[in-house]
Protein backbone atom coordinates (compact mmCIF):
# COMPACT_ATOMS: atom_id res chain seq x y z
CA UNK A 1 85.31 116.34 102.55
CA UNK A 2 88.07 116.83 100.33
CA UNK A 3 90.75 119.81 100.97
CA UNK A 4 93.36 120.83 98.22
CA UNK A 5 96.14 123.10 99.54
CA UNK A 6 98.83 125.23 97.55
CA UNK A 7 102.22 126.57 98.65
CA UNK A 8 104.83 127.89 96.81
CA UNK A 9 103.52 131.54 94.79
CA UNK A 10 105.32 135.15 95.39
CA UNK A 11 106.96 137.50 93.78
CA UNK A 12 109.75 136.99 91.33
CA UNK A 13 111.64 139.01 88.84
CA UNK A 14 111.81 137.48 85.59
CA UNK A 15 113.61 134.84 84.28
CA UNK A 16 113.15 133.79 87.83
CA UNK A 17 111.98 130.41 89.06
CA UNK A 18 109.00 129.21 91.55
CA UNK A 19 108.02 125.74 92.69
CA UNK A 20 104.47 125.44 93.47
CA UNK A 21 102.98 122.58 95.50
CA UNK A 22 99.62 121.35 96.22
CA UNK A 23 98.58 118.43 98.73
CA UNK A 24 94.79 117.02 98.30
CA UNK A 25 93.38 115.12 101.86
CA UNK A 26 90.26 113.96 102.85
CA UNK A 27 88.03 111.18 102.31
CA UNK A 28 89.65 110.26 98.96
CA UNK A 29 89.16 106.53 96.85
CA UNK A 30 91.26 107.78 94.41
CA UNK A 31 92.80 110.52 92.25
CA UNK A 32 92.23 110.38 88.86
CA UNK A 33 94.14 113.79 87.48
CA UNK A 34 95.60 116.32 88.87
CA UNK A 35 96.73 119.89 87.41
CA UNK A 36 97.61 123.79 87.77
CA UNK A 37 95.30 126.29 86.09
CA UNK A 38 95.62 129.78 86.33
CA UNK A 39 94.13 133.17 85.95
CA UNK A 40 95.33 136.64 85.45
CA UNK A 41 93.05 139.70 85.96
CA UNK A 42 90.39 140.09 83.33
CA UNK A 43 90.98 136.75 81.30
CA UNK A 44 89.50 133.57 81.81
CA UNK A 45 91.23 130.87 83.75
CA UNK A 46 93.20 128.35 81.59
CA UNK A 47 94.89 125.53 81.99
CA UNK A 48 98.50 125.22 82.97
CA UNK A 49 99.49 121.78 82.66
CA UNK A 50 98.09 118.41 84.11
CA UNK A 51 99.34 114.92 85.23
CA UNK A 52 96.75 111.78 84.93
CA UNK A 53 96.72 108.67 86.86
CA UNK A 54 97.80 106.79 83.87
CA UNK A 55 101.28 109.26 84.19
CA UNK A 56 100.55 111.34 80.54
CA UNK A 57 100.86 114.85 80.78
CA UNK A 58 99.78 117.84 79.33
CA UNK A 59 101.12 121.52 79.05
CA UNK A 60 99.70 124.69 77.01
CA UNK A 61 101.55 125.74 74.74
CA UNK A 62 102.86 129.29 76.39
CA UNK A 63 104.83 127.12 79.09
CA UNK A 64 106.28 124.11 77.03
CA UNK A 65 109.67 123.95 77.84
CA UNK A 66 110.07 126.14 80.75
CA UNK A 67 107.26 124.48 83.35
CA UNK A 68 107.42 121.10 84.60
CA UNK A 69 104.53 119.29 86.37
CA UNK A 70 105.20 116.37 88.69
CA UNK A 71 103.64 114.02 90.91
CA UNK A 72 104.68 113.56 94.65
CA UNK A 73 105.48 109.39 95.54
CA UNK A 74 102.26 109.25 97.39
CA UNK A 75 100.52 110.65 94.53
CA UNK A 76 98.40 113.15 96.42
CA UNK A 77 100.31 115.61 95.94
CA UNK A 78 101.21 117.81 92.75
CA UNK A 79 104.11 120.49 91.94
CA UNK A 80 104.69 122.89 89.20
CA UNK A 81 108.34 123.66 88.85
CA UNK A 82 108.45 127.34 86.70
CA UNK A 83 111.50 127.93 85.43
CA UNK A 84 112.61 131.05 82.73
CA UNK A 85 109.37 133.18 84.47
CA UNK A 86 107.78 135.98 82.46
CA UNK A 87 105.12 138.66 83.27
CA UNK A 88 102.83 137.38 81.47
CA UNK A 89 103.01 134.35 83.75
CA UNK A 90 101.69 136.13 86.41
CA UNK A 91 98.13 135.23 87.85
CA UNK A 92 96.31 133.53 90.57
CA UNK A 93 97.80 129.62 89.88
CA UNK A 94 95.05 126.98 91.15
CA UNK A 95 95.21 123.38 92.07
CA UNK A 96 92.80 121.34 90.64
CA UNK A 97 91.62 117.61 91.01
CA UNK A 98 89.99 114.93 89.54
CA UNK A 99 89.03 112.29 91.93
CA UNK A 100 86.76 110.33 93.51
CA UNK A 101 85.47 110.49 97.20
CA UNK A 102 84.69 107.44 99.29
CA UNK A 103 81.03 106.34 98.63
CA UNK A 104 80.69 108.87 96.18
CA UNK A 105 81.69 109.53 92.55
CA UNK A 106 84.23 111.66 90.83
CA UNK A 107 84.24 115.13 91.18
CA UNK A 108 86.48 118.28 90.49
CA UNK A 109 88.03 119.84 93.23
CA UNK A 110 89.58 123.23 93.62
CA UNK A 111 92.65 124.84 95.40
CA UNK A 112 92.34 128.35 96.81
CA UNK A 113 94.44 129.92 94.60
CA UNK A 114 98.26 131.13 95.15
CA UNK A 115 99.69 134.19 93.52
CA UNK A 116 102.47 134.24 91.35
CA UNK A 117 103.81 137.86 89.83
CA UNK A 118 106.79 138.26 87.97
CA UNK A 119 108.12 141.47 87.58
CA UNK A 120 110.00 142.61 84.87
């Protein structure tokens, strides 16, 4: 059983900073990627940025320059630092990851979601 928790969402006003954290347990062999999606009401969920094993990141193109993803030393654990916030940042923010169980193969795993909202 795998658990992914997130900390860190609320209520900011823009241009505003958060610092969102998420810590995957369990019976885990080993993480293979881990990442922040998120989704705001009536679009589809879409990816924030992600981290892989092999340290290369990714962003979309909406936060470039103003979000920052990082891995914790024990490498379980992911953060999303969000500087210069705006509205349109605001949205359920989920931890997901890539990794695989003991005795078992790789799966995606899910957070339960953390909400950001930026006010302007």
């Amino acid at each position: 059983q795998v658990q992914l928790v997130e900390s860190g969402g609320g209520l900011v006003q823009a241009g505003g900073s958060l610092r969102l954290s998420c810590a995957a347990s369990g019976s885990i062999f080993s993480i293979n990627a881990m990442g922040w999606y998120r989704q705001a009401p009536g679009k589809q969920r879409e990816l924030v940025a992600d981290n892989t094993s092999g340290g290369s990141t990714n962003y979309a193109d909406s936060v470039k320059g103003r979000f920052t993803i990082s891995r914790g030393n024990a490498k379980n654990t992911v953060y999303l630092q969000m500087n210069s916030l705006k509205p349109e940042d605001t949205a359920v923010y989920y931890c997901a990851a890539d990794l695989t169980v003991l005795g078992g193969g790789a799966h995606d795993y899910w957070g339960q979601g953390t909400q950001v909202t930026v006010s302007s």
